[in-house]
C-alpha atoms as a PDB file:
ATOM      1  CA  UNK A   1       0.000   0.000   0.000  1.00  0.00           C
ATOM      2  CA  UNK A   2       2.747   2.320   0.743  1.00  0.00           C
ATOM      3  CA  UNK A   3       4.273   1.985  -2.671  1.00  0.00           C
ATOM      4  CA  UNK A   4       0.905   2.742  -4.448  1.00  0.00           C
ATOM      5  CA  UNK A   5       0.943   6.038  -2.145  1.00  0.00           C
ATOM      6  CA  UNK A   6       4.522   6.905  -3.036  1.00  0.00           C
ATOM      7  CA  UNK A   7       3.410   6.281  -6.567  1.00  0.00           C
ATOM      8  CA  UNK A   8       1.076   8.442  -6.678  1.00  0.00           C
ATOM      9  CA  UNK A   9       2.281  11.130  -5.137  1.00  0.00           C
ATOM     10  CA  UNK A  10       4.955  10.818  -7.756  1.00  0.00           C
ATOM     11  CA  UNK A  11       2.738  11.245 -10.281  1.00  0.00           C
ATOM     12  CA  UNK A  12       0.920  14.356  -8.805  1.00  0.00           C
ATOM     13  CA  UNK A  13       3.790  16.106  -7.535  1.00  0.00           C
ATOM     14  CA  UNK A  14       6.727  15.370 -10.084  1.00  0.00           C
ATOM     15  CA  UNK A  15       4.234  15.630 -12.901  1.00  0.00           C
ATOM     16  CA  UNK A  16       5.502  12.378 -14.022  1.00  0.00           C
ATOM     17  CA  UNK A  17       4.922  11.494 -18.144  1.00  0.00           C
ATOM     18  CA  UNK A  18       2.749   8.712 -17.543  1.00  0.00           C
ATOM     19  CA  UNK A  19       0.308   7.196 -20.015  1.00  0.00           C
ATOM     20  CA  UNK A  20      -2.972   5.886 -19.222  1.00  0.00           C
ATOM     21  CA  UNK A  21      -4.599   3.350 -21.049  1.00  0.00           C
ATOM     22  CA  UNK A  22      -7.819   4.950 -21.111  1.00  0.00           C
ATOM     23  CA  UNK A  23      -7.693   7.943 -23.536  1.00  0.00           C
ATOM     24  CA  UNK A  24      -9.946  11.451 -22.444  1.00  0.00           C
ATOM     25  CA  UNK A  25     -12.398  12.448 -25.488  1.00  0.00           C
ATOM     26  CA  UNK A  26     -11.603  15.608 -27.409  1.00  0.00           C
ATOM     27  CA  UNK A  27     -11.901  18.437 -25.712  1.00  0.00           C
ATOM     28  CA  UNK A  28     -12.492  17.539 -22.584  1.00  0.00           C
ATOM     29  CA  UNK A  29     -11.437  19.083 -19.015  1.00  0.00           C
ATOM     30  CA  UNK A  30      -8.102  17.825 -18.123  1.00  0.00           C
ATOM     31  CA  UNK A  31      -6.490  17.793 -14.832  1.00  0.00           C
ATOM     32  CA  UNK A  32      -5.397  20.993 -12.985  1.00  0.00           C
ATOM     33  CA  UNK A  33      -1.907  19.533 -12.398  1.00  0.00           C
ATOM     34  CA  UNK A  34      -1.977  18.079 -15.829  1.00  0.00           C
ATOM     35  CA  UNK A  35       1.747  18.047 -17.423  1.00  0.00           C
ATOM     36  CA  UNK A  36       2.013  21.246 -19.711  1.00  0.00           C
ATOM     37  CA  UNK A  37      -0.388  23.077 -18.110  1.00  0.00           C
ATOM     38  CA  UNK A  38       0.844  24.853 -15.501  1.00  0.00           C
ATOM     39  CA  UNK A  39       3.597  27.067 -16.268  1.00  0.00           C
ATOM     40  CA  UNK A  40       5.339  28.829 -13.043  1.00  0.00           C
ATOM     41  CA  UNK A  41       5.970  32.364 -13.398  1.00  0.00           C
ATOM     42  CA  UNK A  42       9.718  33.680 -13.553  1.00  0.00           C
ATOM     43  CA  UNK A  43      10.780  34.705  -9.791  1.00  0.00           C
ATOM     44  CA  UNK A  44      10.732  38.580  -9.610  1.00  0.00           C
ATOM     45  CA  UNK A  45      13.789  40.782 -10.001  1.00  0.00           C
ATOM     46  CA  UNK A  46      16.061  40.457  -6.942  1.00  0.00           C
ATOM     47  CA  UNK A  47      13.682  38.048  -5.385  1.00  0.00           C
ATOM     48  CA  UNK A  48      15.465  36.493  -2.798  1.00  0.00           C
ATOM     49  CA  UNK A  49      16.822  33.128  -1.924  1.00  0.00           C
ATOM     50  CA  UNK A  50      17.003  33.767   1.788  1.00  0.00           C
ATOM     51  CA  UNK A  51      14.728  36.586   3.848  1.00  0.00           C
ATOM     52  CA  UNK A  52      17.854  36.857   5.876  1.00  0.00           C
ATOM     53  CA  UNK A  53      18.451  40.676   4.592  1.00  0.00           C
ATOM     54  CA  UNK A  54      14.149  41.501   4.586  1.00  0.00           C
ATOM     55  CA  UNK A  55      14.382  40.701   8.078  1.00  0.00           C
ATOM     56  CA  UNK A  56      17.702  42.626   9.024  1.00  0.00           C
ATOM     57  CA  UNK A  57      15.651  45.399   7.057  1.00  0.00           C
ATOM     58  CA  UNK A  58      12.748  45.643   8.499  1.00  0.00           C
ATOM     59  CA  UNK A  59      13.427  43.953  11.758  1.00  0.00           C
ATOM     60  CA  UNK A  60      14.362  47.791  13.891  1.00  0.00           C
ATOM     61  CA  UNK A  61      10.978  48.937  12.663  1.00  0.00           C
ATOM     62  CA  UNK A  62       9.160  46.090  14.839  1.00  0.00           C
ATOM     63  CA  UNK A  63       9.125  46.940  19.159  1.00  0.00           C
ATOM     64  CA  UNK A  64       7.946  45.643  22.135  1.00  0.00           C
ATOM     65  CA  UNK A  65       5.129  47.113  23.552  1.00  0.00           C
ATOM     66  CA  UNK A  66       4.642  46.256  27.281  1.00  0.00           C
ATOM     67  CA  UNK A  67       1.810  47.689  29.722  1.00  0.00           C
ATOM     68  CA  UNK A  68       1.191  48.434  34.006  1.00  0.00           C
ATOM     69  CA  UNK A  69      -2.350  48.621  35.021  1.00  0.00           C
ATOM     70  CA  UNK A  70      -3.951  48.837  38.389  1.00  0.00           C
ATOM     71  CA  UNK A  71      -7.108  46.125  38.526  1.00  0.00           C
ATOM     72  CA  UNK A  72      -9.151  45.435  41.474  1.00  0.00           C
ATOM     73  CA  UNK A  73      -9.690  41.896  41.816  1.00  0.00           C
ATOM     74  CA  UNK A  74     -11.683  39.775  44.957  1.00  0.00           C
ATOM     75  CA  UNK A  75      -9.780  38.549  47.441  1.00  0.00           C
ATOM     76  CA  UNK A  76     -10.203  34.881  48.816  1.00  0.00           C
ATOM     77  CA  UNK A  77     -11.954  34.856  52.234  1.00  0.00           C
ATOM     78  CA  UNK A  78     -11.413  31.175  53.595  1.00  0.00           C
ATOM     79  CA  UNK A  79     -13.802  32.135  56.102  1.00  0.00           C
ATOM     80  CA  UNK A  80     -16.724  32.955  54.009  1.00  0.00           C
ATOM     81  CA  UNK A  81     -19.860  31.022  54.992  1.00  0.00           C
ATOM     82  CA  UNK A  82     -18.741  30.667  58.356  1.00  0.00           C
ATOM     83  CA  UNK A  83     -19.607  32.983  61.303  1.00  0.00           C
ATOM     84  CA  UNK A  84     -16.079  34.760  61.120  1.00  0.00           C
ATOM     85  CA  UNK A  85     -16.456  35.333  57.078  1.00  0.00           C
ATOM     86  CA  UNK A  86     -17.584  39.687  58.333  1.00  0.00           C
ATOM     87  CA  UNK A  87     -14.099  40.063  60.289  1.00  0.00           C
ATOM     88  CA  UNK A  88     -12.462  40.255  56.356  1.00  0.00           C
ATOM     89  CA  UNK A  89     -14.728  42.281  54.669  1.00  0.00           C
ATOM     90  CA  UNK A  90     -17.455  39.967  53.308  1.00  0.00           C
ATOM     91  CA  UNK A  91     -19.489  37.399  55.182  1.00  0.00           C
ATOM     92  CA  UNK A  92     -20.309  35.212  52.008  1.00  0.00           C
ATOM     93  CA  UNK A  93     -18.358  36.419  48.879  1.00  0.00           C
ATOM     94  CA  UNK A  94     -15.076  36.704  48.898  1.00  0.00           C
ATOM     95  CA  UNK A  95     -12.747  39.312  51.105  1.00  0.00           C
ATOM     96  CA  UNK A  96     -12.197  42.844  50.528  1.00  0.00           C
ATOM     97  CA  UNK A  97     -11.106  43.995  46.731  1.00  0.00           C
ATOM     98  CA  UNK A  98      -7.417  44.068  46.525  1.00  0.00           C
ATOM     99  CA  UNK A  99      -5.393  46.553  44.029  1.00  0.00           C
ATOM    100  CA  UNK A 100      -3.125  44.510  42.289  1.00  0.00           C
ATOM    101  CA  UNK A 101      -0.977  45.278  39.051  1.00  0.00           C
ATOM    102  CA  UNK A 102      -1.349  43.625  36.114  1.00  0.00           C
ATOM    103  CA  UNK A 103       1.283  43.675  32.710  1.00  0.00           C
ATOM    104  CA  UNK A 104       0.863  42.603  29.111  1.00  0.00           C
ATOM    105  CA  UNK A 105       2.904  42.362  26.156  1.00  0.00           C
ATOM    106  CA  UNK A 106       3.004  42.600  22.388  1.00  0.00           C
ATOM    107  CA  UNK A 107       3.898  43.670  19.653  1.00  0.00           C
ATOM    108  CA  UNK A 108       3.963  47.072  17.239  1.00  0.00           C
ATOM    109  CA  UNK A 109       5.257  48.316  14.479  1.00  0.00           C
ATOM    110  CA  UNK A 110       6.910  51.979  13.494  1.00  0.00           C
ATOM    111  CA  UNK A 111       5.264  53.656  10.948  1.00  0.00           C
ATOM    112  CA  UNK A 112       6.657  56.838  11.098  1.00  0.00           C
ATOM    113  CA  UNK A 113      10.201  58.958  11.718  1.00  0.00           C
ATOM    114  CA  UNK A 114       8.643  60.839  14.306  1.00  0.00           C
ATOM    115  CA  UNK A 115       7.480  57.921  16.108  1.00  0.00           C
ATOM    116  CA  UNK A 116       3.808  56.843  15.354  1.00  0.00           C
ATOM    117  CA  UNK A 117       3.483  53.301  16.583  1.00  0.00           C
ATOM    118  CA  UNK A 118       0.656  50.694  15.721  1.00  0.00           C
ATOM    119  CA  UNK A 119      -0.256  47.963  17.341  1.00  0.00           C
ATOM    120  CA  UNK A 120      -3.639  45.763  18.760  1.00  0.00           C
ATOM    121  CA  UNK A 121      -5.582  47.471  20.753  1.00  0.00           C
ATOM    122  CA  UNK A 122      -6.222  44.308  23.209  1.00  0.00           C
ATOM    123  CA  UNK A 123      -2.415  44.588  23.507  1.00  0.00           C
ATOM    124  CA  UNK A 124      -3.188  48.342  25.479  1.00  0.00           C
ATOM    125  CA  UNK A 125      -6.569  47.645  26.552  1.00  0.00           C
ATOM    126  CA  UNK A 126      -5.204  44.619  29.212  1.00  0.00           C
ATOM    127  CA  UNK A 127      -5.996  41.823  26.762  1.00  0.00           C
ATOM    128  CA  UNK A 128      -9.709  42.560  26.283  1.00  0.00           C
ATOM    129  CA  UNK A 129     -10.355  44.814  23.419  1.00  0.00           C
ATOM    130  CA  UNK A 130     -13.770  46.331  24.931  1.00  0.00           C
ATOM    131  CA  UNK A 131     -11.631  48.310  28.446  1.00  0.00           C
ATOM    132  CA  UNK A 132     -10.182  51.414  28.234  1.00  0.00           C
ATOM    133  CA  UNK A 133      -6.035  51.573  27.808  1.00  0.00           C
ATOM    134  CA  UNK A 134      -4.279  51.187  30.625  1.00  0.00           C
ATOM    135  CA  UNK A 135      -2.058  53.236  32.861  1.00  0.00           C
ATOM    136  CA  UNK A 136       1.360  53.195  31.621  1.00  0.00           C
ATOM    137  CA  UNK A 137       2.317  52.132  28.349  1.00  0.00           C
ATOM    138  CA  UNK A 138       6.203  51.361  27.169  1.00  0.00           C
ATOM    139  CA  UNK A 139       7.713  50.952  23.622  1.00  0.00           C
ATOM    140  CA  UNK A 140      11.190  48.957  23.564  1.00  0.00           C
ATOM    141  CA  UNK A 141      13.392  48.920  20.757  1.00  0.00           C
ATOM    142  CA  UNK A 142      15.452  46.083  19.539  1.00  0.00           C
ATOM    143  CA  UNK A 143      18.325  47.837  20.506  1.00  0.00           C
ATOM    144  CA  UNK A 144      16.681  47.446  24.250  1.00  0.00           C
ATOM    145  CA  UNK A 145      16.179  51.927  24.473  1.00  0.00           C
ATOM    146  CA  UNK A 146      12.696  51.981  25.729  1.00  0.00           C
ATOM    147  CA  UNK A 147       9.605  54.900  25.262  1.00  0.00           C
ATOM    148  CA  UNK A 148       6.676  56.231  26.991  1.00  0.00           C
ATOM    149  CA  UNK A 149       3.977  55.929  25.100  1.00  0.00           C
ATOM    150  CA  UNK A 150       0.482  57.952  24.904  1.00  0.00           C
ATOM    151  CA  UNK A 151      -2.021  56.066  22.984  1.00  0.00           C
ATOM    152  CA  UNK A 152      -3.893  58.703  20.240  1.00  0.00           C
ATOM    153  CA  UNK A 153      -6.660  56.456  18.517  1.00  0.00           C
ATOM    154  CA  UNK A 154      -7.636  53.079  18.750  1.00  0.00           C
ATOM    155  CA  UNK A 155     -10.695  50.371  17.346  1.00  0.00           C
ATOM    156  CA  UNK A 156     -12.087  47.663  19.152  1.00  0.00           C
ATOM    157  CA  UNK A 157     -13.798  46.733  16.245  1.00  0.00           C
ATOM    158  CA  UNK A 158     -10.619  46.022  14.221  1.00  0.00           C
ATOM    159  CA  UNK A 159      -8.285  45.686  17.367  1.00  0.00           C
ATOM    160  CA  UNK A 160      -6.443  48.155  16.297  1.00  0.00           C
ATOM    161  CA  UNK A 161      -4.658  50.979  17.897  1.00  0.00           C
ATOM    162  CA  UNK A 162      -2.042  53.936  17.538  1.00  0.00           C
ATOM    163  CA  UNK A 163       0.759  55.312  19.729  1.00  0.00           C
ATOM    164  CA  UNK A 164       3.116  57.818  19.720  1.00  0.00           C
ATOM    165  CA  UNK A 165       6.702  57.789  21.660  1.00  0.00           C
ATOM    166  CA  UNK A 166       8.733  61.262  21.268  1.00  0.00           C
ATOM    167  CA  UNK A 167      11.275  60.223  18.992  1.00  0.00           C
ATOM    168  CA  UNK A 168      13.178  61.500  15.411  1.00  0.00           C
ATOM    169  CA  UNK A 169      14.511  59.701  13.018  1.00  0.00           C
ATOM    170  CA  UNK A 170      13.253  56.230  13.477  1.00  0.00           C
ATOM    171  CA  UNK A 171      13.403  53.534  11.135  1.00  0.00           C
ATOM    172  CA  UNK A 172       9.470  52.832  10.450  1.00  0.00           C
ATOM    173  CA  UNK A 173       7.776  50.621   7.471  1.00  0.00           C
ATOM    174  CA  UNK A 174       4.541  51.914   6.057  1.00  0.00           C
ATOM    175  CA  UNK A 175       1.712  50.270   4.625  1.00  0.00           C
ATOM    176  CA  UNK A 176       1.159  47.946   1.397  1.00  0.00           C
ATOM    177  CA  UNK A 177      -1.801  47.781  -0.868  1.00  0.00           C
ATOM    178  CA  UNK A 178      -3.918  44.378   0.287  1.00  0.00           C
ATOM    179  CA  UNK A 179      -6.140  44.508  -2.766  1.00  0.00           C
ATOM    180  CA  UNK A 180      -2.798  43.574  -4.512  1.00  0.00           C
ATOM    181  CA  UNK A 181      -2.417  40.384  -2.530  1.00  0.00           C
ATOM    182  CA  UNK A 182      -3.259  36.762  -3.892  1.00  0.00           C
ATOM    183  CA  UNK A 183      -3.021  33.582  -2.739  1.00  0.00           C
ATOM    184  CA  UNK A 184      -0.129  31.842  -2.661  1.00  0.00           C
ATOM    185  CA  UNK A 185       1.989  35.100  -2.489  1.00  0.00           C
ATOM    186  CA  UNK A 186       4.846  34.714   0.215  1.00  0.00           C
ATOM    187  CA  UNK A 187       4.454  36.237   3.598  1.00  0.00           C
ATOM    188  CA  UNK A 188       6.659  37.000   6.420  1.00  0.00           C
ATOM    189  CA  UNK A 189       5.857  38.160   9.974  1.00  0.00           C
ATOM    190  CA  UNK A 190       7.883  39.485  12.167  1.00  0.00           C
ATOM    191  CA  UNK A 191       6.805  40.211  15.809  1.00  0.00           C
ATOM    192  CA  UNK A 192       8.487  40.979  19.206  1.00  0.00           C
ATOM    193  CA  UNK A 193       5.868  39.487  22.207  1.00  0.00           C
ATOM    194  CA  UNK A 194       6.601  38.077  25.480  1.00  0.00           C
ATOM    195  CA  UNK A 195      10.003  40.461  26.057  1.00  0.00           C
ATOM    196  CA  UNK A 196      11.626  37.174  23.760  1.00  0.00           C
ATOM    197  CA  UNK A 197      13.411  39.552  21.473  1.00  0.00           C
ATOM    198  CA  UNK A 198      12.661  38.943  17.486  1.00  0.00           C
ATOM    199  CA  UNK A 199      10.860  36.809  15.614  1.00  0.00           C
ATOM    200  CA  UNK A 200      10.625  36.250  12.200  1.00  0.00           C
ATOM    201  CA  UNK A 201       8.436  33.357   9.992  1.00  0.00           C
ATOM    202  CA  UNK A 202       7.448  33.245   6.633  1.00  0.00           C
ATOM    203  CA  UNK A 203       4.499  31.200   5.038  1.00  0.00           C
ATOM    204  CA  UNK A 204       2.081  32.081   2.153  1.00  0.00           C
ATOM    205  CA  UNK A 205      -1.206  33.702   2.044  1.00  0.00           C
ATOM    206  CA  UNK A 206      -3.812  30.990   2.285  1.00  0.00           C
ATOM    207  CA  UNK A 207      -7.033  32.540   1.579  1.00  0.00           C
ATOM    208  CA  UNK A 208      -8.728  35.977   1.058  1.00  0.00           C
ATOM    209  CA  UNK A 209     -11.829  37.856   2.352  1.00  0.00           C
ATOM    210  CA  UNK A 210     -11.623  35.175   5.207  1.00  0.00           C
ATOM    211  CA  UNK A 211     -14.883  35.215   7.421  1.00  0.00           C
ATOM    212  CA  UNK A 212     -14.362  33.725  10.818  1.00  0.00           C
ATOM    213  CA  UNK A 213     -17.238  35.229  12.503  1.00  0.00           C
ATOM    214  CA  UNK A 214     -15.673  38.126  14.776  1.00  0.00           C
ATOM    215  CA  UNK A 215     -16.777  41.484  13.799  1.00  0.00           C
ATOM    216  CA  UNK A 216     -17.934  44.067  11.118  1.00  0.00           C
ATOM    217  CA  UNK A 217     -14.439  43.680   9.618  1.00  0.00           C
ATOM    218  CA  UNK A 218     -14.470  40.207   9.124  1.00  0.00           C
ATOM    219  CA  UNK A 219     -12.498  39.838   5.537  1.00  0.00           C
ATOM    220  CA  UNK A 220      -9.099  38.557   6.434  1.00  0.00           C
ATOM    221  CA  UNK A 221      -6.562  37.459   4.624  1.00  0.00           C
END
């Protein structure tokens, strides 16, 4: 069995000149991945073998953004329920509220010399897109310098949201066209979450106008 699967997966992939015995009338639909019929296109001007230099490009464009918030959360009372559950607040919930601070981290990109940063809004809003931003916000750079940030607009709708760190001269990226995307076309994402430093991957785009069900802007790609 496993050298009729290797076999045909020969056939599909390698596009193998085999001959079948039974002959397809005139005319009729052949196979997408028949022999002759698919003809790759050349590979762009300068396309690259390697996204090594891409990513040593664009890579001091992407930060690190990291957030401090204040939340108020219950406190366990092991007494609750019991006669002595009132001496910590609460005589069947929990105990008193407590203060504590809470972080979160992401990632953003540049998109401007003077320091415009964008990023998801859930990453500012304490991981749930519907709060309001939190206290203090911080930008780091790959090099490690790190920003106050103010946030100036953000979307819960999209998840998106925009910050600005006093800076000059920054390296930033800007924006492509999306309606000029298809699938198949290479990606690569580069990120900086969890304080890990870079990342970069690279994949292809899979599908277009994807609708998963999670908002008014629900055509992804």
């Amino acid at each position: 069995m496993r050298y009729a699967y290797a076999i045909t997966t020969g056939l599909l992939i390698a596009g193998t000149a085999a001959t079948m015995t039974l002959q397809s009338p005139s005319g009729a639909q052949v196979a997408q991945n028949e022999p002759g019929t698919i003809h790759a296109a050349p590979a762009a001007p300068g396309a690259p073998m390697s996204f090594a230099d891409l990513a040593a490009r664009l890579q001091p464009a992407v930060v690190n953004i990291s957030t401090t918030s204040k939340v108020e959360v219950q406190a366990n009372n092991p007494f609750a329920g019991t006669p002595f559950g009132d001496l910590f607040g609460q005589g069947q919930g929990g105990g008193a509220p407590v203060t504590r601070e809470a972080t979160s981290l992401g990632s953003g990109f540049i998109i401007s010399e003077d320091g415009y940063v964008v990023t998801n809004n859930h990453v500012i809003s304490g991981g749930k897109p519907g709060n309001g931003p939190v206290g203090q916000i911080t930008v780091t750079m790959p090099d490690r310098k790190e920003y106050s940030a103010k946030v100036v607009g953000r979307d819960s709708s999209s998840d998106l949201a925009v910050l600005k760190i006093d800076g000059h001269g920054l390296p930033f990226v800007k924006f492509g066209d999306s309606s000029k995307s298809r699938v198949g076309d290479w990606v690569v994402a580069i990120g900086n979450p969890y304080g890990l430093g870079g990342s970069v991957t690279a994949g292809i785009v899979s599908a277009l106008h994807r609708n998963i069900g999670s908002g008014p802007f629900d055509r992804y790609i």
